[in-house]
N, C-alpha and C. Protein backbone atom coordinates (compact mmCIF):
# COMPACT_ATOMS: atom_id res chain seq x y z
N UNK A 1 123.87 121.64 61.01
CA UNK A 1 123.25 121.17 62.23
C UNK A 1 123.08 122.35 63.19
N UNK A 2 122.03 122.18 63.86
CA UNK A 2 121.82 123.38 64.45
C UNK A 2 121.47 123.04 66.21
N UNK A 3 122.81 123.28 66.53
CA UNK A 3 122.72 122.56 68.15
C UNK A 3 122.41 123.68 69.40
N UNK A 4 121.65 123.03 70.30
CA UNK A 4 121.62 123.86 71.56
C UNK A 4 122.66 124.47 72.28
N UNK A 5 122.87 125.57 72.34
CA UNK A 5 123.79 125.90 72.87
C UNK A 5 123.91 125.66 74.56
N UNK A 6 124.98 125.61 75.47
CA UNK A 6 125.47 125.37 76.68
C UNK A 6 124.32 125.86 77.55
N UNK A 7 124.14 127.26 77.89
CA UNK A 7 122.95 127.53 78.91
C UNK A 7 121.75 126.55 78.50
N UNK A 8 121.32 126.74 77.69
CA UNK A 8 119.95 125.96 77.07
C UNK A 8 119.89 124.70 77.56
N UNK A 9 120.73 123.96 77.29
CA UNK A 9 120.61 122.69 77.53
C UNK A 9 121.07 122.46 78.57
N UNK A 10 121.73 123.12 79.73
CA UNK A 10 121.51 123.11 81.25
C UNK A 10 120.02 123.33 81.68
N UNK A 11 119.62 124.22 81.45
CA UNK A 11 118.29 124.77 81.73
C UNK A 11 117.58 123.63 81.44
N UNK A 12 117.64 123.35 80.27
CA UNK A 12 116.63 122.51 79.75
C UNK A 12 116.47 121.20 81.26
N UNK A 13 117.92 120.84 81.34
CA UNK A 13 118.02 119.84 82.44
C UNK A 13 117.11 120.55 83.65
N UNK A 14 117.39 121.80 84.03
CA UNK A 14 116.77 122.16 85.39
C UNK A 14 115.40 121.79 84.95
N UNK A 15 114.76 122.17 83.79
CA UNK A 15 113.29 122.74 83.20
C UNK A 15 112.79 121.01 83.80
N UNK A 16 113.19 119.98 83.03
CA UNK A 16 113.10 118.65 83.66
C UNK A 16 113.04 117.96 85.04
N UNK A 17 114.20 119.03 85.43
CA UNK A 17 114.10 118.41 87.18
C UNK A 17 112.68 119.09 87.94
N UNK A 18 112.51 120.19 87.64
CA UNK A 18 111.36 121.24 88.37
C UNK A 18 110.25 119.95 87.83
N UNK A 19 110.10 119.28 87.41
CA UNK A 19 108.44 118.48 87.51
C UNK A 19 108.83 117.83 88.08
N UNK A 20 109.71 117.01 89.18
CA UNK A 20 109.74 116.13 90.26
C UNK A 20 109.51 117.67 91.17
N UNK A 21 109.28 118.47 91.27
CA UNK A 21 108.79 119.07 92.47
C UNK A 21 107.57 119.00 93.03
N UNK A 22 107.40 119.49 94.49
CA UNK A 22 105.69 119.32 94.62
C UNK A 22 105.12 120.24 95.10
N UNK A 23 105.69 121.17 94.96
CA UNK A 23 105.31 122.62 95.64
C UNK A 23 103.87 123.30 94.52
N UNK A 24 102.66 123.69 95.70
CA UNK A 24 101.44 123.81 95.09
C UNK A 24 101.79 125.36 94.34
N UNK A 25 102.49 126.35 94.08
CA UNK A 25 102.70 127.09 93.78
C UNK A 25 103.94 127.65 92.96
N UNK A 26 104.69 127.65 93.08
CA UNK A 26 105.96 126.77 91.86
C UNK A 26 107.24 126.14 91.67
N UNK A 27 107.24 125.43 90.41
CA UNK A 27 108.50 124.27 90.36
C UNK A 27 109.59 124.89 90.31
N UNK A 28 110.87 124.67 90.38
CA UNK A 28 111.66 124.95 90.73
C UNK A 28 112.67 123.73 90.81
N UNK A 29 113.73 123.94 89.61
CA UNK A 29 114.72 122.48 89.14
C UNK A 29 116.09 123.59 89.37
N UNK A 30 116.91 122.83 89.80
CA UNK A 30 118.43 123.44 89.72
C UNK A 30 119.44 122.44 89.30
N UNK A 31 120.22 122.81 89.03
CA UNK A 31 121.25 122.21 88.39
C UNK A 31 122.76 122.97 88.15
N UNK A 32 123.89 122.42 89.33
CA UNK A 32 125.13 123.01 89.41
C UNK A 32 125.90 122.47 88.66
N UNK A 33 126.99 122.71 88.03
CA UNK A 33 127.47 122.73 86.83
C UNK A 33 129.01 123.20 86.79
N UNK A 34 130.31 122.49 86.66
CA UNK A 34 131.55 123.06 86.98
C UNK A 34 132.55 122.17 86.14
N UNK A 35 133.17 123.04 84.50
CA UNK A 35 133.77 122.29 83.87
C UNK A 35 133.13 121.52 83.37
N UNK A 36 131.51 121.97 82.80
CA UNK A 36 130.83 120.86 81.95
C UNK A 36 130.74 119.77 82.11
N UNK A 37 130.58 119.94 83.58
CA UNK A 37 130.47 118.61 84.33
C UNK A 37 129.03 118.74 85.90
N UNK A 38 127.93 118.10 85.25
CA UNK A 38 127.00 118.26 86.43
C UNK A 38 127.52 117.73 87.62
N UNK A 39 127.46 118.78 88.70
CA UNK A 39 127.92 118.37 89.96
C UNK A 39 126.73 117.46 91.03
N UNK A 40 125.37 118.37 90.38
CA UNK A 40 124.50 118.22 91.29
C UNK A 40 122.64 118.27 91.00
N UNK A 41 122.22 117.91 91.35
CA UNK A 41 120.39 118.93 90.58
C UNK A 41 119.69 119.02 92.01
N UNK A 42 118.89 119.53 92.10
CA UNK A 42 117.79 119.85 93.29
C UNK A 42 116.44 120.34 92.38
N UNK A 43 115.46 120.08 93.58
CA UNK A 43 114.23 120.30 93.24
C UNK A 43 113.30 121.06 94.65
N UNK A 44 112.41 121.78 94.48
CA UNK A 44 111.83 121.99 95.85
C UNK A 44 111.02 120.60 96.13
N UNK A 45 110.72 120.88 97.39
CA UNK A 45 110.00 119.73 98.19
C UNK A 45 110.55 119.79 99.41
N UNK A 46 109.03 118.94 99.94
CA UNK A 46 109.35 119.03 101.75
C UNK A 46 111.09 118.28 102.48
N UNK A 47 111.24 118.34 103.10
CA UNK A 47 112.51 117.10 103.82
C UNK A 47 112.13 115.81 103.82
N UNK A 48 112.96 115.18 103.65
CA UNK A 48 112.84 113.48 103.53
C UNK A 48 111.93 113.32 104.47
N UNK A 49 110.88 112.25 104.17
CA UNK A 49 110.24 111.76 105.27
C UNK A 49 108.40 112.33 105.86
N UNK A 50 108.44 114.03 105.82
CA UNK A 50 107.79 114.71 105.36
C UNK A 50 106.60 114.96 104.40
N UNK A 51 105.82 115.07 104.58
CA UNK A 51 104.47 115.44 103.67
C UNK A 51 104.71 116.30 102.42
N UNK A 52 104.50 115.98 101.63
CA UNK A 52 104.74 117.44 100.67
C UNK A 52 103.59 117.97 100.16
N UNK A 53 103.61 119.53 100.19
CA UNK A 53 102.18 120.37 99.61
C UNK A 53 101.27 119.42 98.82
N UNK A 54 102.05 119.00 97.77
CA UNK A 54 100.93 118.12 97.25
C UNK A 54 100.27 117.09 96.93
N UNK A 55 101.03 116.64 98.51
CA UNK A 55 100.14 115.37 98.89
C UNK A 55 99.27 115.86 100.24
N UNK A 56 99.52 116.92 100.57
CA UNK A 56 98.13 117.70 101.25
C UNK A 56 97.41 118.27 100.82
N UNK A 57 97.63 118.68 99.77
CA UNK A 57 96.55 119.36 99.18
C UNK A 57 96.10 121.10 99.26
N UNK A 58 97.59 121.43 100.10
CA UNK A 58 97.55 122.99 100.62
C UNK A 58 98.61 123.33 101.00
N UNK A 59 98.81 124.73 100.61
CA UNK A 59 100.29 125.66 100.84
C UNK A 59 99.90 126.44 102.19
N UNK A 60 100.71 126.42 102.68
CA UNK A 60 100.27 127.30 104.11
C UNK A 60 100.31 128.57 103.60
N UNK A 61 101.50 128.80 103.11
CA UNK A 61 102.10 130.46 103.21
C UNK A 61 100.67 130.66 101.79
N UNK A 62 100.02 130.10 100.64
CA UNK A 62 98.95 130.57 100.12
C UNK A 62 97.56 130.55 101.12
N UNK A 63 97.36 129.71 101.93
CA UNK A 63 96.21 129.57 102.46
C UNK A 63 96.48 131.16 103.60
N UNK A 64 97.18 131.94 103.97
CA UNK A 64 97.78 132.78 104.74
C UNK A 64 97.67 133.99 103.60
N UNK A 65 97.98 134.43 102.47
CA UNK A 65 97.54 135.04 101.87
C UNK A 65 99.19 135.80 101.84
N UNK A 66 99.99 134.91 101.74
CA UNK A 66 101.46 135.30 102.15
C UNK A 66 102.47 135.48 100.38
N UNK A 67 102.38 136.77 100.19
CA UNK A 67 102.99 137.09 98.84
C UNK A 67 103.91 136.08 98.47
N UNK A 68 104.37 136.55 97.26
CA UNK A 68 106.38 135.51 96.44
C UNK A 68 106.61 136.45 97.17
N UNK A 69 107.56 136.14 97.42
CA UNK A 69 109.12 136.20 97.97
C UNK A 69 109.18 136.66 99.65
N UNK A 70 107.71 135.97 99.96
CA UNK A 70 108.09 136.08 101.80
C UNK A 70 107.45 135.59 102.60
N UNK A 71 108.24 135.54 104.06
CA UNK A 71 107.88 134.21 105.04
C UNK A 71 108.26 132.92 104.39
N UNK A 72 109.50 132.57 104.11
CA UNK A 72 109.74 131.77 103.69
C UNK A 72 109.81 130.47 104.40
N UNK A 73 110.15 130.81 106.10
CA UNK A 73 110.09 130.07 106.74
C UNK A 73 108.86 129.30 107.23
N UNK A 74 107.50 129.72 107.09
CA UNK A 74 106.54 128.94 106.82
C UNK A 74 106.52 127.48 105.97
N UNK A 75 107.14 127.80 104.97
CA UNK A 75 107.04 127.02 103.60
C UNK A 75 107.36 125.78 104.27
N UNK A 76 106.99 124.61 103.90
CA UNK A 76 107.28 123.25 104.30
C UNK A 76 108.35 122.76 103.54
N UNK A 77 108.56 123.14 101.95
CA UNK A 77 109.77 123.25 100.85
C UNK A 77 110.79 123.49 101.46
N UNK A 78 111.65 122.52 100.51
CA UNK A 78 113.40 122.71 100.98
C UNK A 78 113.65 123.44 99.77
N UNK A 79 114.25 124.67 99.36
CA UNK A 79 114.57 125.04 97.90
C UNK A 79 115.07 124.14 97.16
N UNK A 80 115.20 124.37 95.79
CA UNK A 80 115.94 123.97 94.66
C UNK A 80 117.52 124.51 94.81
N UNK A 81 117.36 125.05 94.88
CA UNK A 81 119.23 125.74 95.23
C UNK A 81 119.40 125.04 96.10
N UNK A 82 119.31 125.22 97.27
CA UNK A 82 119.01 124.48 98.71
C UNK A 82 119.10 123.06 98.67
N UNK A 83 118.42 122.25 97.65
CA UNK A 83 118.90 120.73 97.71
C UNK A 83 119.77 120.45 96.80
N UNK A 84 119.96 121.03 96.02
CA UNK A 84 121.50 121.13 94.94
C UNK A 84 122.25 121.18 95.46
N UNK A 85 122.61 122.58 96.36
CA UNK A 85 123.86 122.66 97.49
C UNK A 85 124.08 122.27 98.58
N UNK A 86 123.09 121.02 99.11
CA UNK A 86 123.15 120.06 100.10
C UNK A 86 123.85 118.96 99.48
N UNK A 87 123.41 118.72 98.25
CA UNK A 87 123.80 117.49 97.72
C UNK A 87 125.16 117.60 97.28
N UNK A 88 125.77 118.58 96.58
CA UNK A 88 127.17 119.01 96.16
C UNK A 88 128.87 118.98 97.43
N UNK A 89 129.68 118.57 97.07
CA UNK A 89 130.44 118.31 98.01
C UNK A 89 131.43 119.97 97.38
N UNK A 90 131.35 120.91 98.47
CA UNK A 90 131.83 122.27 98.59
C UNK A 90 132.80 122.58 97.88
N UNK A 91 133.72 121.61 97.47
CA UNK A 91 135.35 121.91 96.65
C UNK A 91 134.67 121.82 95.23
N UNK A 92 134.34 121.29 94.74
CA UNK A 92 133.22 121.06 93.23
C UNK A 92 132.57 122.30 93.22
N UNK A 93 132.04 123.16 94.29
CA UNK A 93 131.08 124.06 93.94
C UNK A 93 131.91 125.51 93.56
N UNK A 94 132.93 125.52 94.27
CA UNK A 94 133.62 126.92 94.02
C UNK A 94 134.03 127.31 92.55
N UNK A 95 133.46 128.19 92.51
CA UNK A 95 133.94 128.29 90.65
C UNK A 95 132.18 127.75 89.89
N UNK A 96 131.75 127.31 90.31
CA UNK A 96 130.69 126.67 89.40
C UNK A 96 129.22 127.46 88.94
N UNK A 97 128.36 126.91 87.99
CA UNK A 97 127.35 127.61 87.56
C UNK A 97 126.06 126.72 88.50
N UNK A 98 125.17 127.90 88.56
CA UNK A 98 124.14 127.13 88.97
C UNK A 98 122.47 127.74 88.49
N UNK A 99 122.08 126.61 87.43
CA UNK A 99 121.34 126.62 86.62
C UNK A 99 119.61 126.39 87.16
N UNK A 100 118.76 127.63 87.00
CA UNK A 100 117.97 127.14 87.66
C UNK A 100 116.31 127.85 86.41
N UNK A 101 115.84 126.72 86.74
CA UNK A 101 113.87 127.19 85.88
C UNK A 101 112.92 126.94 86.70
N UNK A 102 111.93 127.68 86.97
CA UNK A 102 110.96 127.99 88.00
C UNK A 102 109.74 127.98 86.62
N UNK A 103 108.65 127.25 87.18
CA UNK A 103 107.52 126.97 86.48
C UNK A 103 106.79 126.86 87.65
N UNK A 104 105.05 128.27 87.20
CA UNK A 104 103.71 127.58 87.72
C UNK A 104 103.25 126.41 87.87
N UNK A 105 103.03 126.03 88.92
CA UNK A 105 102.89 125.32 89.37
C UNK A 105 101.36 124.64 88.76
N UNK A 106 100.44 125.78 88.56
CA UNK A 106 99.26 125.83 88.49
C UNK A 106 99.04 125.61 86.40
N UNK A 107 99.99 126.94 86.16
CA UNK A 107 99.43 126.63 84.66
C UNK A 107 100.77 125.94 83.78
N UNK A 108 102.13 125.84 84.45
CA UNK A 108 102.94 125.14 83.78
C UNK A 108 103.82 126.04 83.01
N UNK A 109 103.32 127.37 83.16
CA UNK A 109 104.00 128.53 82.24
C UNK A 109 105.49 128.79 82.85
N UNK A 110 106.47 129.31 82.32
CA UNK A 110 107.74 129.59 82.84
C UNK A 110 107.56 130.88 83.93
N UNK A 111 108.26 130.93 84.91
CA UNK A 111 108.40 132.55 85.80
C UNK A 111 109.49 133.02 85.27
N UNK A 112 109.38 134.15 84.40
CA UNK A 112 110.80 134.60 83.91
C UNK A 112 111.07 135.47 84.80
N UNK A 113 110.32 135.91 85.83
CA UNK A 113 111.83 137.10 87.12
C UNK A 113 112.34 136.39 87.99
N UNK A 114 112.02 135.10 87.87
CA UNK A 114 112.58 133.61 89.19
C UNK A 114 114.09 134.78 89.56
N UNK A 115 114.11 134.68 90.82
CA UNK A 115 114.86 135.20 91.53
C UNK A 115 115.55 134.16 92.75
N UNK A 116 116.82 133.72 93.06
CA UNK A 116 116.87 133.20 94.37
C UNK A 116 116.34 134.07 95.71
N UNK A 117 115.84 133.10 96.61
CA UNK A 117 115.42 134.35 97.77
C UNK A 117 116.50 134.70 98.53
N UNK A 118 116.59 135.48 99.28
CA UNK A 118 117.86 135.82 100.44
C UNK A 118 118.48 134.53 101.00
N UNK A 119 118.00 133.41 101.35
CA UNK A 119 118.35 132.92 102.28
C UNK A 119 119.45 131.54 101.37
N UNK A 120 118.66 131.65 100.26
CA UNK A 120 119.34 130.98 98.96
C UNK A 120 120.24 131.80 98.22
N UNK A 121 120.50 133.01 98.37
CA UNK A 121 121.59 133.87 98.04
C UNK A 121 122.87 133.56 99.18
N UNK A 122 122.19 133.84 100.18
CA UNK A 122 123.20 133.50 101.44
C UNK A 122 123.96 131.96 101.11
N UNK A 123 123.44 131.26 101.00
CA UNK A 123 124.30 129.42 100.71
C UNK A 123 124.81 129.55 99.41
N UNK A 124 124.06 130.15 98.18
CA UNK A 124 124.86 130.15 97.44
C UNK A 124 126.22 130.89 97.48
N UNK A 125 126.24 132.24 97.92
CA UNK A 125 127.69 132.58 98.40
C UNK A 125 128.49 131.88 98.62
N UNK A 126 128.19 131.02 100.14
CA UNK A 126 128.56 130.47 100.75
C UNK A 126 129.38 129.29 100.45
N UNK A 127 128.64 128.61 99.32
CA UNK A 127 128.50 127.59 98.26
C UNK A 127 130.29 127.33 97.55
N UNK A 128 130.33 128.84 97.31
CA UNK A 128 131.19 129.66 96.45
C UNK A 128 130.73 128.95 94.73
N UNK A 129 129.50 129.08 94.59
CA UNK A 129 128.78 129.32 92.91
C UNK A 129 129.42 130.99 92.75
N UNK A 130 129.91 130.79 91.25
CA UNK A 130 130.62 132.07 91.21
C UNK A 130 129.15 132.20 89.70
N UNK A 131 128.05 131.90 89.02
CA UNK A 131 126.84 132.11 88.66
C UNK A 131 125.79 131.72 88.68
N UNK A 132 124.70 132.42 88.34
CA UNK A 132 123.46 131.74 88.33
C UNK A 132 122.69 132.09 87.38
N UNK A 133 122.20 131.49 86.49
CA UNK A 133 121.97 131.46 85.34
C UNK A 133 120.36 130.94 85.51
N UNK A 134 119.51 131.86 85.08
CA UNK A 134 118.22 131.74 85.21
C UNK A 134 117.34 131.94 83.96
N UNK A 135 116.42 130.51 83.78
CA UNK A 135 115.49 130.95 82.34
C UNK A 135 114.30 131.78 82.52
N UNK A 136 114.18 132.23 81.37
CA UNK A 136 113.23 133.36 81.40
C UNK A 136 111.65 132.81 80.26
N UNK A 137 112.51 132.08 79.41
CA UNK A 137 111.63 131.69 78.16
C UNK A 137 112.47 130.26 77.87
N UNK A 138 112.13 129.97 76.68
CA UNK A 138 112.28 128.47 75.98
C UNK A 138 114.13 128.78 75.85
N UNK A 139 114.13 130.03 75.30
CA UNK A 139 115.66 130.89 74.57
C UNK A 139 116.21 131.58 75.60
N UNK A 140 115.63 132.15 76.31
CA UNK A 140 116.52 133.68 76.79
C UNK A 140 116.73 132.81 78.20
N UNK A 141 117.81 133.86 79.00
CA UNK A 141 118.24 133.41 80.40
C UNK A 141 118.84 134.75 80.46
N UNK A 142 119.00 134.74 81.98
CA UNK A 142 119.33 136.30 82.26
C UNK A 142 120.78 135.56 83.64
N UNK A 143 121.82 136.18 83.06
CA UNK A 143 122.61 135.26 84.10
C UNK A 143 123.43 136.51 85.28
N UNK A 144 123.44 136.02 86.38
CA UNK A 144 123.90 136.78 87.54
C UNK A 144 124.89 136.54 88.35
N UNK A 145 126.14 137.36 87.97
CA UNK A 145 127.68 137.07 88.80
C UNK A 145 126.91 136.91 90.13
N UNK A 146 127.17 135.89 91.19
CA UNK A 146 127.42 136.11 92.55
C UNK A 146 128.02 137.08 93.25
N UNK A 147 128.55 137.49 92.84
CA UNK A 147 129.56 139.18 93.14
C UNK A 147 128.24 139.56 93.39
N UNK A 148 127.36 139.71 92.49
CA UNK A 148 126.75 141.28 92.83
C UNK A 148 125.78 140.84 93.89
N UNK A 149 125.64 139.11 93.95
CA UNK A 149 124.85 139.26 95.32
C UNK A 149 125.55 139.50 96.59
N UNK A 150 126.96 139.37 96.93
CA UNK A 150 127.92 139.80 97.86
C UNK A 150 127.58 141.66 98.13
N UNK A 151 127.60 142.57 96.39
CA UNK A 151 127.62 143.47 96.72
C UNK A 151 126.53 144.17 96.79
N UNK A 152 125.45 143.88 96.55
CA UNK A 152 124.02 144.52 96.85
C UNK A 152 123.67 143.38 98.20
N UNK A 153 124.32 143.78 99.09
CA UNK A 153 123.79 143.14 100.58
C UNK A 153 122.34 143.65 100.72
N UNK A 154 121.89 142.15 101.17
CA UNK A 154 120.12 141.91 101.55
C UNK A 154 120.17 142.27 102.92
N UNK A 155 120.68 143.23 103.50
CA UNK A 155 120.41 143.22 104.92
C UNK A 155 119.57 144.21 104.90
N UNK A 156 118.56 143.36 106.11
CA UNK A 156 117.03 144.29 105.89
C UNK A 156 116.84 145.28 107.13
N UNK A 157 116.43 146.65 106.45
CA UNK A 157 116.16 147.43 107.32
C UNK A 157 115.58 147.58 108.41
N UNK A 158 115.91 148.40 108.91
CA UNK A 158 115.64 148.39 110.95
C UNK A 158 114.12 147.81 110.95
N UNK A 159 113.19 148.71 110.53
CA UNK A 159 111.73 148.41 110.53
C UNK A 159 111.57 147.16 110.09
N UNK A 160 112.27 146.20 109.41
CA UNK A 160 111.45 145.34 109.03
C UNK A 160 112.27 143.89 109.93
N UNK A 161 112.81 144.17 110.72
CA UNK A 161 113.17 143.67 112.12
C UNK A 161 112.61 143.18 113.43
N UNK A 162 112.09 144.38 113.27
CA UNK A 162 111.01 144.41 114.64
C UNK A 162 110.13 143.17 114.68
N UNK A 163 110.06 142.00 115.58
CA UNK A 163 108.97 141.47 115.87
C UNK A 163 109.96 139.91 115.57
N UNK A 164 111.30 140.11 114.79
CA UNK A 164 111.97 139.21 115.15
C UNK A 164 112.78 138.50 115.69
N UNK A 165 113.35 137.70 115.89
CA UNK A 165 114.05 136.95 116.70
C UNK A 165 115.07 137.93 117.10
């Protein structure tokens, strides 16, 4: 018998949750995980109550001409990390994995450099997720101690400051 191994079939779960997303640009499923035991899943999308991209029919931060990985605060999306670790009660999360697959939105293909952004690095810390385990393909995943997001601090340089809060 030839069984899926542990990452895979987490993923696979995130790969599932990312099509309840509605973000016009891409899906994004998570899934926290502690003692082989799902704690939690998230998906992007607007806040309860809220419009979502694609029931408008338009991304701001694309209609703006606004790259991946910035101005996030535009976005009308709540992350996938972000509603995983809303939903998770904090003593469950310490120690835990957090499993995440990012798919085009547009052609359905996988994003294999899916990266959390800063601000989803920051909660996950916070979180205390001690990994994050990200698919790349159907097979591969590339997985990332939280340590090293503690130790490669995102604090952004002077210049790119200016003009904010």
């Amino acid at each position: 018998m030839n069984r899926r191994d542990k990452h895979n079939y987490y993923l696979d779960i995130a790969q599932t949750i990312l099509e309840r997303a509605t973000c016009l640009r891409n899906n994004v499923g998570a899934v926290i995980v502690k003692n082989d035991e799902i704690i939690s899943t998230g998906y992007n999308g607007a806040p309860r109550g809220r419009a979502n991209c694609c029931d408008l029919g338009v991304c701001r931060r694309e209609q703006l001409g606004i790259p991946r990985g910035q101005r996030y605060e535009l976005c009308r999306s709540v992350h996938a990390e972000q509603n995983a670790i809303i939903a998770a009660p904090r003593n469950e999360m310490i120690g835990a994995t957090l499993y995440l697959a990012m798919c085009n939105s547009k052609t359905g293909e996988l994003v294999p450099d899916a990266s959390p952004c800063n601000m989803c690095r920051r909660m996950i810390i916070n979180a205390g997720i001690e990994r994050v385990i990200i698919r790349n393909t159907p097979f591969e995943y590339t997985i990332h101690n939280v340590q090293d997001y503690i130790d490669q601090d995102d604090t952004l340089p002077e210049e790119q400051l200016k003009g904010t809060y």
